[in-house]
N, C-alpha and C. Protein backbone atom coordinates (compact mmCIF):
# COMPACT_ATOMS: atom_id res chain seq x y z
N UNK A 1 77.87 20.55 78.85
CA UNK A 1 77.35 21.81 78.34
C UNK A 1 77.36 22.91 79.38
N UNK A 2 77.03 22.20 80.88
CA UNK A 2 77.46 23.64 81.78
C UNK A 2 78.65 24.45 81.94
N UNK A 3 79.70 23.98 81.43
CA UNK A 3 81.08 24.28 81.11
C UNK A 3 81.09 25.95 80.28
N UNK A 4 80.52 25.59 79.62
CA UNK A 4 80.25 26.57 77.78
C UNK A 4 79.51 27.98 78.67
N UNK A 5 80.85 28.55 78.02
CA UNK A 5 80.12 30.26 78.34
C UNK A 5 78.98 30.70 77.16
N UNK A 6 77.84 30.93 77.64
CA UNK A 6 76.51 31.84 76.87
C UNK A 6 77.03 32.80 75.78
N UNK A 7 76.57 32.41 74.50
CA UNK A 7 77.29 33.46 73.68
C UNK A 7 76.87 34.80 73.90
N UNK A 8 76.09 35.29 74.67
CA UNK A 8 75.78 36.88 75.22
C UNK A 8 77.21 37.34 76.15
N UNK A 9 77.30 36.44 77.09
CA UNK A 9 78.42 36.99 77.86
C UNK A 9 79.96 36.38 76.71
N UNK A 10 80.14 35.78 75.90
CA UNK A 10 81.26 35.79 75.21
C UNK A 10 81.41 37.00 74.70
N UNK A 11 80.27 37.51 73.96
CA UNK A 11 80.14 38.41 73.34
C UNK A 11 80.53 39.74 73.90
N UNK A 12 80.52 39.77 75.07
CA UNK A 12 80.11 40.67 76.10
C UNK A 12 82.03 40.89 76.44
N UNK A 13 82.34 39.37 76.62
CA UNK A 13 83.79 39.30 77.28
C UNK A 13 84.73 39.80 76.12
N UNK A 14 84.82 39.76 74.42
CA UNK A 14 85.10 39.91 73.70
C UNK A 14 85.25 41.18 73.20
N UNK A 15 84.01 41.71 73.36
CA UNK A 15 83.77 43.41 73.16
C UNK A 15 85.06 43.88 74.01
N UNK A 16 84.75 43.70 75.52
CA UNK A 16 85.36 44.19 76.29
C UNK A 16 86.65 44.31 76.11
N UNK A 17 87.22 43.30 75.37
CA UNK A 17 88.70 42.45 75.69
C UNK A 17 89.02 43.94 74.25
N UNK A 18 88.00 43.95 73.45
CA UNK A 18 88.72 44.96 71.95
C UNK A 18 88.54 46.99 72.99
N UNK A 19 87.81 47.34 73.65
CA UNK A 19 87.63 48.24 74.25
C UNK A 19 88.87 48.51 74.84
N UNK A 20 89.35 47.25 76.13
CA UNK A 20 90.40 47.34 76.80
C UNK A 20 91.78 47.48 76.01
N UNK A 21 91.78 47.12 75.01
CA UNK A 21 93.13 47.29 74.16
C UNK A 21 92.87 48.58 73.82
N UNK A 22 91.98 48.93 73.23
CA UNK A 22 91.88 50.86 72.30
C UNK A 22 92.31 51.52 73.33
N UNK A 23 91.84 51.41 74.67
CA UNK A 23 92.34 52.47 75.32
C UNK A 23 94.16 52.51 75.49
N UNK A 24 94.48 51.23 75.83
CA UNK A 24 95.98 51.06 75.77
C UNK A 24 96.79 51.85 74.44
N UNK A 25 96.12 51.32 73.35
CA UNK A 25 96.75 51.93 72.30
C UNK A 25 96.41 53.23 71.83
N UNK A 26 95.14 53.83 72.43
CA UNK A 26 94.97 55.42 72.49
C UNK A 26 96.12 56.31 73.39
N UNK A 27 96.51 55.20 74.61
CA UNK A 27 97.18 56.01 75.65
C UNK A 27 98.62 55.93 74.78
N UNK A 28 99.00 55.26 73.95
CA UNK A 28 100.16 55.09 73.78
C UNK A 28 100.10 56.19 72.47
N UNK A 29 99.42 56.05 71.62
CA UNK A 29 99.84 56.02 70.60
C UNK A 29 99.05 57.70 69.90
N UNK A 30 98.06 57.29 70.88
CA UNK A 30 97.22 59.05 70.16
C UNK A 30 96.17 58.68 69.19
N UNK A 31 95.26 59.01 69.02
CA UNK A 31 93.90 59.10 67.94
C UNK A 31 94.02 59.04 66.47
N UNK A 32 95.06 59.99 66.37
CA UNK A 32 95.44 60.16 65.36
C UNK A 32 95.99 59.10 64.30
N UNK A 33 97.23 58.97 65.46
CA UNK A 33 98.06 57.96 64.32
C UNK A 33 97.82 56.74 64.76
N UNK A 34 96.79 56.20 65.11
CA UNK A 34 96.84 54.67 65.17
C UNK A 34 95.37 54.18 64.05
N UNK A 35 95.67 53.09 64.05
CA UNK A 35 94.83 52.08 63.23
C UNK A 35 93.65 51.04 63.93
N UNK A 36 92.42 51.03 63.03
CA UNK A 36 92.33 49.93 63.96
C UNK A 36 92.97 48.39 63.68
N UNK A 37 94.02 48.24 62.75
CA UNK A 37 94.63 47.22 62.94
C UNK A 37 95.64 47.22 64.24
N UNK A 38 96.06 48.21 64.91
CA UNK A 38 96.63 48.46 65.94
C UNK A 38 95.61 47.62 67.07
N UNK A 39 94.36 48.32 67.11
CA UNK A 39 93.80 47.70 67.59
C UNK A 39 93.75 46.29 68.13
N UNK A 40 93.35 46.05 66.81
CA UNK A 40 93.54 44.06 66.58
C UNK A 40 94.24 43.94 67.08
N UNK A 41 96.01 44.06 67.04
CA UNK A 41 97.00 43.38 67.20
C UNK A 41 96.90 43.23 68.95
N UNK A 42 96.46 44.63 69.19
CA UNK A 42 96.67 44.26 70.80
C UNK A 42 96.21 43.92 71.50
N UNK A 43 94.67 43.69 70.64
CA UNK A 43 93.66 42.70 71.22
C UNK A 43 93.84 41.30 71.15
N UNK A 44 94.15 41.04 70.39
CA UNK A 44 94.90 39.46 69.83
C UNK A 44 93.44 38.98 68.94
N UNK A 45 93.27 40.07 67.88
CA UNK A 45 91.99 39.58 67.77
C UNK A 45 92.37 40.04 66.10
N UNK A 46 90.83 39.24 65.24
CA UNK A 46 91.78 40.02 63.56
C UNK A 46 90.75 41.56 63.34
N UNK A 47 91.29 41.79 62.55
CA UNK A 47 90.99 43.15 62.20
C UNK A 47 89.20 43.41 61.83
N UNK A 48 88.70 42.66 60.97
CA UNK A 48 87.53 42.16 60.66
C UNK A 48 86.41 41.94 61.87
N UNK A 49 87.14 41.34 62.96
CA UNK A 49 85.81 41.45 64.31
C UNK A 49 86.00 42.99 65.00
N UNK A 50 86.95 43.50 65.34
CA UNK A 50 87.13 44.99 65.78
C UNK A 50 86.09 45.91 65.09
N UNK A 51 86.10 45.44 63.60
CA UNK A 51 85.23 46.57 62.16
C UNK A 51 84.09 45.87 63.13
N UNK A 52 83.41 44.69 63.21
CA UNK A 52 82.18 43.82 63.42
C UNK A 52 81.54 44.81 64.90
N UNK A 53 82.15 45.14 65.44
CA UNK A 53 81.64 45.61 66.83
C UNK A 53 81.60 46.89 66.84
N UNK A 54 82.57 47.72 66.19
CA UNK A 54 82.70 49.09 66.33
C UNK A 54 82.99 49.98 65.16
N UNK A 55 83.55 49.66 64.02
CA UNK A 55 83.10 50.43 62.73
C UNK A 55 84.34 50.84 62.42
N UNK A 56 84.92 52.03 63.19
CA UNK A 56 85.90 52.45 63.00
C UNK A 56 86.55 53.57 64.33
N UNK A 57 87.38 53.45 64.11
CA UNK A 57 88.26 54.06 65.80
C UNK A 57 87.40 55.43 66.14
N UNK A 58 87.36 56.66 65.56
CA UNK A 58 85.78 57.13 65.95
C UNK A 58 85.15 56.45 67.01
N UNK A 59 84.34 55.82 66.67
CA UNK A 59 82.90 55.01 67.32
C UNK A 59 83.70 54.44 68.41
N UNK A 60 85.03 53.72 68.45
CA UNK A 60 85.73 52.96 68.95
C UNK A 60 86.33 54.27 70.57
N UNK A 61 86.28 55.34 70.16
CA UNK A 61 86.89 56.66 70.89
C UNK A 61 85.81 56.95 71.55
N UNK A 62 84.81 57.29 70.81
CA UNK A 62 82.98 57.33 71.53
C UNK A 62 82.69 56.71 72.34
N UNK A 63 82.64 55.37 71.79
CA UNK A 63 82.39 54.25 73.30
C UNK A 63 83.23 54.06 74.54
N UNK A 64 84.38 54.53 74.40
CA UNK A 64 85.42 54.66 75.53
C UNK A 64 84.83 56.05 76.28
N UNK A 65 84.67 57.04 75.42
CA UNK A 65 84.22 58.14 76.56
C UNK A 65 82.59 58.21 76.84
N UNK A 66 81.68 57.72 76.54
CA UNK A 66 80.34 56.92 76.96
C UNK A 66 80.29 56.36 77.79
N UNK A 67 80.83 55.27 77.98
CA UNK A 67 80.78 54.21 78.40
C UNK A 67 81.40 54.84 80.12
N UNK A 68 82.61 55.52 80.09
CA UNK A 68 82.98 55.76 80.89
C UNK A 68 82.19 56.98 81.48
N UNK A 69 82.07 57.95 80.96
CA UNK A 69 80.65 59.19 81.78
C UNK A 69 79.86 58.63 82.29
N UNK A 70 79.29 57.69 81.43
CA UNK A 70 77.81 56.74 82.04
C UNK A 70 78.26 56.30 83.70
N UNK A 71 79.00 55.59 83.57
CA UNK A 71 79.16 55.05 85.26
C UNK A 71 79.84 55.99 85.86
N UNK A 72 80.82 57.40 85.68
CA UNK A 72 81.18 58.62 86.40
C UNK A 72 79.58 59.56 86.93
N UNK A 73 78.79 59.52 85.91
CA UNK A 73 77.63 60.26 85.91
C UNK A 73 76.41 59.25 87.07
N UNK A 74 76.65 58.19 87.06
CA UNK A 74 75.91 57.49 87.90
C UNK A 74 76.62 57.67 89.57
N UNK A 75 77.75 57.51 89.61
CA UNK A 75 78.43 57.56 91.04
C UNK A 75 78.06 59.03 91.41
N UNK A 76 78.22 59.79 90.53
CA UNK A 76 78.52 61.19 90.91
C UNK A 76 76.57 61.56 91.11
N UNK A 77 75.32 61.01 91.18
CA UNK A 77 74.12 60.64 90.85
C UNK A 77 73.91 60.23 92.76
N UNK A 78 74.34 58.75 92.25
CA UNK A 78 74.06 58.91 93.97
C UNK A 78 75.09 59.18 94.79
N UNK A 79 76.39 59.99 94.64
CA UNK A 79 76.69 60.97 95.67
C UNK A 79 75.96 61.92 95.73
N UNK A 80 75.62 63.06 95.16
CA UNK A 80 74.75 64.19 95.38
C UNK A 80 73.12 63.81 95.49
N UNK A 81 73.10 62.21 95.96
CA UNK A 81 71.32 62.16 95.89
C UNK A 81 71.58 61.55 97.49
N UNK A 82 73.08 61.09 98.27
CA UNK A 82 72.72 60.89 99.46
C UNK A 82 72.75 61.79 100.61
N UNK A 83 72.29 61.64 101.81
CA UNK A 83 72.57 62.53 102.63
C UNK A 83 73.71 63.52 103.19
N UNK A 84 74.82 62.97 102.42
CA UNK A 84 75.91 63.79 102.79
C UNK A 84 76.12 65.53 102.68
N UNK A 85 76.07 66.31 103.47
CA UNK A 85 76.78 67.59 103.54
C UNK A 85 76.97 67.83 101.69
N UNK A 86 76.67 69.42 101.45
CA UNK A 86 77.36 69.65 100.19
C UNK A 86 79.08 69.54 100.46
N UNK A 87 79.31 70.14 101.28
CA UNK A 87 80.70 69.71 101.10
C UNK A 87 81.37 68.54 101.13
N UNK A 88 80.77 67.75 101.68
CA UNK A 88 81.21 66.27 101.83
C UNK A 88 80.99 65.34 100.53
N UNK A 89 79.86 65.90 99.89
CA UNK A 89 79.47 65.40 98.26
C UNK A 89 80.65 65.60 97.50
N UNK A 90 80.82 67.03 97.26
CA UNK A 90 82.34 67.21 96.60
C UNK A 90 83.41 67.01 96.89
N UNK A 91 83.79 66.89 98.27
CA UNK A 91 84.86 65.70 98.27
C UNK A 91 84.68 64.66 97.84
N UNK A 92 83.52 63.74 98.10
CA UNK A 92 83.48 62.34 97.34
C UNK A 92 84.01 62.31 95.84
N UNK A 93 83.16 63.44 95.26
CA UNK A 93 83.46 63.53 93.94
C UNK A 93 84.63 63.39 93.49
N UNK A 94 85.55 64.37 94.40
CA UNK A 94 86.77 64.36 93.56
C UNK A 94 87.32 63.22 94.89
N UNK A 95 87.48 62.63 95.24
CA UNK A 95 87.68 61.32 95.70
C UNK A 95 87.57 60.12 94.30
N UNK A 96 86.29 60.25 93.87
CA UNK A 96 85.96 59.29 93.32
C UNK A 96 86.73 59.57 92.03
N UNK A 97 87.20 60.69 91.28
CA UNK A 97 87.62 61.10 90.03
C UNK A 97 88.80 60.58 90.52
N UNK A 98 89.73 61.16 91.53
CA UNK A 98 91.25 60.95 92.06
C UNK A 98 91.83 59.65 91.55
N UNK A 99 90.42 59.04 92.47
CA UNK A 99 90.99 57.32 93.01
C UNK A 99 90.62 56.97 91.05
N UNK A 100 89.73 57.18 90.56
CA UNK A 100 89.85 56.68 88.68
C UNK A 100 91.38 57.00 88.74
N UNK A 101 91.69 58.43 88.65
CA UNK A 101 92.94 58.71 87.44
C UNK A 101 93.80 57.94 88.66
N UNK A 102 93.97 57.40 89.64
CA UNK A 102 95.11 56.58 89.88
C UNK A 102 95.10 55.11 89.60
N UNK A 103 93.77 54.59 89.72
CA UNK A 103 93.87 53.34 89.03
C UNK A 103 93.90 52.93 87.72
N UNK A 104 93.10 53.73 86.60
CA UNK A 104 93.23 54.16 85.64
C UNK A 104 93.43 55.04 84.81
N UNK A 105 94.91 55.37 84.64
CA UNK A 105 95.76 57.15 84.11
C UNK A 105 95.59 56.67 82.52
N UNK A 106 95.76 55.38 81.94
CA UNK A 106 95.08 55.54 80.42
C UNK A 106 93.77 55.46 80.30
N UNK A 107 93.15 55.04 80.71
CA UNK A 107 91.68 55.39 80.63
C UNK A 107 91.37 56.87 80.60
N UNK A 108 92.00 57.48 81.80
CA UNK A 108 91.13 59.13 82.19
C UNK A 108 92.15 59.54 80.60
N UNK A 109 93.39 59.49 80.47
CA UNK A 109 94.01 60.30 79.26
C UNK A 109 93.19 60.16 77.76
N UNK A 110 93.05 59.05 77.91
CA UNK A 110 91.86 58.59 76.52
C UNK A 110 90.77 59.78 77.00
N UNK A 111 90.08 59.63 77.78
CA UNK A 111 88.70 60.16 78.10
C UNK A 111 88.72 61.90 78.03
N UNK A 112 90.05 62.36 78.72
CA UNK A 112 90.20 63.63 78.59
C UNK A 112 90.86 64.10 77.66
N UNK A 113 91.92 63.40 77.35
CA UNK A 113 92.93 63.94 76.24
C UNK A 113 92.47 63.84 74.80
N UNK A 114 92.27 62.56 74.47
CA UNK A 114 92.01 62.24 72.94
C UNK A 114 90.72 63.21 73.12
N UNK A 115 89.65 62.23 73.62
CA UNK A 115 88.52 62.52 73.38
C UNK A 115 88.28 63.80 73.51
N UNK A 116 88.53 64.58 74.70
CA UNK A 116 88.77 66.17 74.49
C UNK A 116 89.47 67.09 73.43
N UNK A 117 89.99 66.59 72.43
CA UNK A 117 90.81 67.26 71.88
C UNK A 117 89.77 67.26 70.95
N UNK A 118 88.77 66.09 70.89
CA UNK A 118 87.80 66.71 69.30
C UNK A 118 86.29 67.24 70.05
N UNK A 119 85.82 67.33 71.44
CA UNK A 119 85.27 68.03 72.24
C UNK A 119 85.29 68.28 73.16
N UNK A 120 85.53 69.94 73.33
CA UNK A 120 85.91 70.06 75.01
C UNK A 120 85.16 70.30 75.63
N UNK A 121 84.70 70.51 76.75
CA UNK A 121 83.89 70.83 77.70
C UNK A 121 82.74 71.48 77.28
N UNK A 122 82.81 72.63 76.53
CA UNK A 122 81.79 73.62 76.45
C UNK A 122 80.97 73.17 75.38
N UNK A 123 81.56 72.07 74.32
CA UNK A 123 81.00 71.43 73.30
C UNK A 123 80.34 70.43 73.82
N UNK A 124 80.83 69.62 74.67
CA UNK A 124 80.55 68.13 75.55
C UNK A 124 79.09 68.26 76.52
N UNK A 125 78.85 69.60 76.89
CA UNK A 125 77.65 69.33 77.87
C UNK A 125 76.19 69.38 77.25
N UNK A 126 76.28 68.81 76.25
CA UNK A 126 74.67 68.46 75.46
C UNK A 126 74.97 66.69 75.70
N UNK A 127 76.19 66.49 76.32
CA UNK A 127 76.38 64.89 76.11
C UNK A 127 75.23 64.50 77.28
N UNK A 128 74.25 63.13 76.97
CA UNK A 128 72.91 63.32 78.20
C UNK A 128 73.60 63.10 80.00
N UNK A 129 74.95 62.33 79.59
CA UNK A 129 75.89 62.00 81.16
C UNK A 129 76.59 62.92 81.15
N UNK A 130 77.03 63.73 80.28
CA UNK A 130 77.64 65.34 81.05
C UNK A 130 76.49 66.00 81.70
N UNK A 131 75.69 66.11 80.69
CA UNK A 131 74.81 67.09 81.52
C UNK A 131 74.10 66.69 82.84
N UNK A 132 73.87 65.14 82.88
CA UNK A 132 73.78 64.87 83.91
C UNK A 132 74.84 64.81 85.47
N UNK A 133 75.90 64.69 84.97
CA UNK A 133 76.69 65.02 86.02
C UNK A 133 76.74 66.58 86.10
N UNK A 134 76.47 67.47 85.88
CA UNK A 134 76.21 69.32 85.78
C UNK A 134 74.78 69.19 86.59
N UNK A 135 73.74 68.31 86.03
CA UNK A 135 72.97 68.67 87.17
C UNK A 135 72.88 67.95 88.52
N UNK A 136 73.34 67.21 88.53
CA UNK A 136 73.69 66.43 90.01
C UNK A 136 74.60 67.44 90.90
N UNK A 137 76.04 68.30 90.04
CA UNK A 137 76.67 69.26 90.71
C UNK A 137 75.93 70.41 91.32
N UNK A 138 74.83 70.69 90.22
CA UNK A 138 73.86 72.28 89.88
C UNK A 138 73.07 72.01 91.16
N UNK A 139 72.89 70.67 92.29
CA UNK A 139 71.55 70.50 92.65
C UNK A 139 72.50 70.34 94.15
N UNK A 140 73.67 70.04 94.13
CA UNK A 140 74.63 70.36 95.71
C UNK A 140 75.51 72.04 95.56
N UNK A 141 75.42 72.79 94.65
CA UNK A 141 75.24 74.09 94.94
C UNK A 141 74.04 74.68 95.73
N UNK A 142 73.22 74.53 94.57
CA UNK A 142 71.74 75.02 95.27
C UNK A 142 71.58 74.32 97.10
N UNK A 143 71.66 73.24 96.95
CA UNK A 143 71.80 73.33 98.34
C UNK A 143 72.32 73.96 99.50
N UNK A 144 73.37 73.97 98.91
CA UNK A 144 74.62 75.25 99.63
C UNK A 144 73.86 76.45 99.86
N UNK A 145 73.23 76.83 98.42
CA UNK A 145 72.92 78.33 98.68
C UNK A 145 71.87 78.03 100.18
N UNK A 146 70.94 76.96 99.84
CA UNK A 146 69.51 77.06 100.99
C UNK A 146 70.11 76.61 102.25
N UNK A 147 71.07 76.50 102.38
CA UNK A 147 72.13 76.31 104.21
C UNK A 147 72.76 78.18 103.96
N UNK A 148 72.36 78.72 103.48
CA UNK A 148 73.20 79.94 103.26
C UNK A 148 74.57 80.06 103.56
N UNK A 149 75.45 79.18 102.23
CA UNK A 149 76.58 78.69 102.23
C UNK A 149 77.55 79.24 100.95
N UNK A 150 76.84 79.60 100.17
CA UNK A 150 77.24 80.32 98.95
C UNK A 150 77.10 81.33 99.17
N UNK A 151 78.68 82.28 98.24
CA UNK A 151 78.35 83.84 98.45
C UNK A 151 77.93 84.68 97.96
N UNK A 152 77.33 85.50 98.03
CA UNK A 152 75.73 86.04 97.51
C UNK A 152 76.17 86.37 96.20
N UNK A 153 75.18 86.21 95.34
CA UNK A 153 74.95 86.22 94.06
C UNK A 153 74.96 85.08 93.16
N UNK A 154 76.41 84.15 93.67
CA UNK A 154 76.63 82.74 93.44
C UNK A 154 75.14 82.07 92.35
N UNK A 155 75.79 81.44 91.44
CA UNK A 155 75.11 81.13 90.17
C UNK A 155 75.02 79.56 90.45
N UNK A 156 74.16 78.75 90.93
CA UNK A 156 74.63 77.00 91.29
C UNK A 156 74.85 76.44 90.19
N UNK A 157 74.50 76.85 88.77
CA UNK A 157 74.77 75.80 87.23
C UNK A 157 75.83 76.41 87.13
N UNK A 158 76.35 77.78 86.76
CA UNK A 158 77.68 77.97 86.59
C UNK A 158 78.95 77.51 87.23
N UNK A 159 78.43 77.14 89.03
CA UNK A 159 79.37 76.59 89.65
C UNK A 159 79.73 75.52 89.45
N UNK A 160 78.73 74.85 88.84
CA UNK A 160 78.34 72.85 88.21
C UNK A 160 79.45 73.04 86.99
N UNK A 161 79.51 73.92 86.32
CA UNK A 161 80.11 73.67 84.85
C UNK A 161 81.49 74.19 85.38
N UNK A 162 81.48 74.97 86.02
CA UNK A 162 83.17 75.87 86.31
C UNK A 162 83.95 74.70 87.10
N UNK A 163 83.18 73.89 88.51
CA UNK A 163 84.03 72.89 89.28
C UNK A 163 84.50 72.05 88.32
N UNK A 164 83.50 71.61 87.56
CA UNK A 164 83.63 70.21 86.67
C UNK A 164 84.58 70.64 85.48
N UNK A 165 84.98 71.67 85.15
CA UNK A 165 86.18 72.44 84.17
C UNK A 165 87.31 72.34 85.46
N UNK A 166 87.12 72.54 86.21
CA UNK A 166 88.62 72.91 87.16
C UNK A 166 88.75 71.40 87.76
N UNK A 167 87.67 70.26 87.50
CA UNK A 167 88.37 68.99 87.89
C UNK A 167 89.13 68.31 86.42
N UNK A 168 88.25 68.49 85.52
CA UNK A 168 88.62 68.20 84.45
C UNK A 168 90.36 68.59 84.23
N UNK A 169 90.29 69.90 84.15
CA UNK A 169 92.08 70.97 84.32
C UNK A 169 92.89 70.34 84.92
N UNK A 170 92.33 70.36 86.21
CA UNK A 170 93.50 69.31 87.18
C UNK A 170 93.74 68.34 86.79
N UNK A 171 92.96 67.13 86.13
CA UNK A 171 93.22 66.04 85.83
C UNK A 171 93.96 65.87 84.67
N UNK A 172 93.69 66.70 83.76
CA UNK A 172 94.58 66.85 82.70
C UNK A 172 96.20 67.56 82.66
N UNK A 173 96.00 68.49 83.61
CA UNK A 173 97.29 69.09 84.10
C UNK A 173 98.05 68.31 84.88
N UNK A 174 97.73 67.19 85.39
CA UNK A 174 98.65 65.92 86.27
C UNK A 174 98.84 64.87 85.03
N UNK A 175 97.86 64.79 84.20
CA UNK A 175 98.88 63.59 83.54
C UNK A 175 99.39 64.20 82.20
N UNK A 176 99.66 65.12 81.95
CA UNK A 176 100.44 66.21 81.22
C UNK A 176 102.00 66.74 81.82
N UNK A 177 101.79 66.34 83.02
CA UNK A 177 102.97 66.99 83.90
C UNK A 177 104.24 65.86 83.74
N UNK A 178 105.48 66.78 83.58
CA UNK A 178 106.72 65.90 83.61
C UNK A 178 106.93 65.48 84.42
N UNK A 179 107.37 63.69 84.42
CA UNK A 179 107.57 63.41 85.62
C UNK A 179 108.97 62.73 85.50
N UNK A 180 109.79 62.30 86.45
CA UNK A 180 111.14 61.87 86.18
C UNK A 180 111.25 60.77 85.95
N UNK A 181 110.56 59.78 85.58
CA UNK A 181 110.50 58.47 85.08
C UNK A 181 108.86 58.38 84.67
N UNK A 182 108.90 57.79 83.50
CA UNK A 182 107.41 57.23 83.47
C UNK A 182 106.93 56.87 84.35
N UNK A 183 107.21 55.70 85.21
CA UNK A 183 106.61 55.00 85.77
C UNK A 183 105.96 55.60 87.56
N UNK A 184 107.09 57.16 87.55
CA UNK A 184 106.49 57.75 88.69
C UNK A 184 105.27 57.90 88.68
N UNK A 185 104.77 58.31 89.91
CA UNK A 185 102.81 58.02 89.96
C UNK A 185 102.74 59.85 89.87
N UNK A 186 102.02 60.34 89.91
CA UNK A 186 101.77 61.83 89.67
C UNK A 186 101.40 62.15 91.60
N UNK A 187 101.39 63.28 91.60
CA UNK A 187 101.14 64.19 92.85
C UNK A 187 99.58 64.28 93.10
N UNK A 188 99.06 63.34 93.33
CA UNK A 188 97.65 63.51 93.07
C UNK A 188 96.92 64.38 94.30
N UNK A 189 97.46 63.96 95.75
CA UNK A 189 97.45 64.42 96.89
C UNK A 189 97.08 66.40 96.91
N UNK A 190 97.95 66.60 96.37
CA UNK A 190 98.12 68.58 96.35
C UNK A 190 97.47 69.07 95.01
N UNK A 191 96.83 68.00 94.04
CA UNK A 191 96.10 68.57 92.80
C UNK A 191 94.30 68.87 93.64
N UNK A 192 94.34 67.17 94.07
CA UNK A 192 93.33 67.47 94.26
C UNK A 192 92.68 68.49 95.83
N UNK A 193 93.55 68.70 96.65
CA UNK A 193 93.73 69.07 97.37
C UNK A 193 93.72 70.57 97.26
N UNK A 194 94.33 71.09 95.81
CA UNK A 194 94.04 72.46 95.38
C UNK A 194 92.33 72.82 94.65
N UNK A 195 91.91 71.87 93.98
CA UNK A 195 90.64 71.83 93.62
C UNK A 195 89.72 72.01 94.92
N UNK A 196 89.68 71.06 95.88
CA UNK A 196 88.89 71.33 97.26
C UNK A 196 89.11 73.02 97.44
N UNK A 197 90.46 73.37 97.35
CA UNK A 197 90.65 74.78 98.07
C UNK A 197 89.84 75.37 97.61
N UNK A 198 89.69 75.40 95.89
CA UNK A 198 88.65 76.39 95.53
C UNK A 198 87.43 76.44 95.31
N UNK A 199 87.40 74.71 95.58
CA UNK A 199 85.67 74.82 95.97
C UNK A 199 85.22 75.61 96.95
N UNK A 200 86.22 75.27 98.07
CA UNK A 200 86.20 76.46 99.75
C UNK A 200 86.02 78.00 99.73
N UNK A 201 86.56 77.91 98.68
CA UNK A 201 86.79 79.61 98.35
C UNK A 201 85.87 80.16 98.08
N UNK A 202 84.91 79.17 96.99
CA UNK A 202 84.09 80.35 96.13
C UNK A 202 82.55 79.99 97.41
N UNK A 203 82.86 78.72 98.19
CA UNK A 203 81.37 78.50 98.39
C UNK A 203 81.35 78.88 100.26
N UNK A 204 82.53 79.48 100.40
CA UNK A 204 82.93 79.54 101.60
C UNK A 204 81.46 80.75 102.82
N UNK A 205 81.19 80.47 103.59
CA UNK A 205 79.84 81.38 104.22
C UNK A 205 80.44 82.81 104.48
N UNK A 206 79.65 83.35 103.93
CA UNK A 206 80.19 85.28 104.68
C UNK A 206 80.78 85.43 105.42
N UNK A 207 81.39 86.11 106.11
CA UNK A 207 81.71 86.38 107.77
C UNK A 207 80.47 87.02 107.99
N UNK A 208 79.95 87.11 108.96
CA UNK A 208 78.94 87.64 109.66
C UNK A 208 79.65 89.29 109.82
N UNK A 209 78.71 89.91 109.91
CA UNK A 209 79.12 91.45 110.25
C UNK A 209 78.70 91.98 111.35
């Protein structure tokens, strides 16, 4: 009997195993035109347990971009809750977004693409892990401003919602971008590397006079 996996974690391994296919077949196939018998098939699972867990591709699209904010919104939580420099926070950040869309480019396309296409950003921040990642951003502005690091007038929530639109952009503008074989990896290096710039820009200290 110690052999026998706990039907909580079967349950658990199972879910997962139908999650991990939607996104495959979201990345492939689009929101639109797929099924959740698509689903099934690529889960290796029948159509009837997919309905049992998740209802219908909807809910099935929901839980992929939930599921995924939740643990973006937690990293991005205790980066801006440790001691690091504001600037050093937002590099992590987009460190930590980078290193996702290179290990996982169907995941982030599900998360940004599909799921963005039926809410974008400006609709999305009543979500409780958007808004929580806006105020984790809203709270390493304000810091900035109290090192007198921001340039005067500087708004710290607007900067929270504008960075997190211009990481979002970038990320979507790299896996949107033609590349000469599928299988090339995208330019991730000079995307994100342009995002830093304009974090620099807007939060950059006065010159002294």
């Amino acid at each position: 009997m110690s052999d026998l996996v706990p039907e909580s974690d079967a349950r658990a391994e199972r879910r997962r195993q139908i999650l991990d296919a939607a996104v495959r077949v979201f990345a492939e196939k689009g929101h639109e035109a797929i099924r959740i018998q698509d689903v099934a098939d690529q889960a290796g699972v029948a159509y009837g347990l997919v309905y049992h867990y998740f209802g219908t591709k909807d809910a099935l699209l929901k839980t992929v971009f939930d599921e995924n904010w939740a643990i973006f919104a937690e990293v991005v939580d205790r980066i801006t809750s440790s001691d690091r420099s504001p600037e050093d926070a937002v590099r992590a950040v987009l460190d930590y977004a980078f290193g996702a869309l290179d290990a996982f480019p169907d995941r982030m396309k599900v998360i940004l693409l599909e799921y963005g296409r039926h809410a974008r950003l400006g609709g999305a921040l009543s979500h409780p892990d958007v808004a929580r990642v806006v105020a984790c951003l809203e709270r390493t502005f304000v810091a900035s401003a109290e090192q007198g690091a921001l340039v005067p007038d500087a708004n710290p929530r607007a900067l929270a919602v504008l960075f997190l639109g211009a990481l979002e952009g970038a990320i979507v503008a790299t896996l949107a971008a033609p590349r000469a074989a599928p299988t090339e990896p995208p330019d991730l290096s000079a995307v994100r590397a342009t995002v830093l710039a304009l974090f620099r820009g807007v939060t950059a200290r006065p010159p002294s006079t």
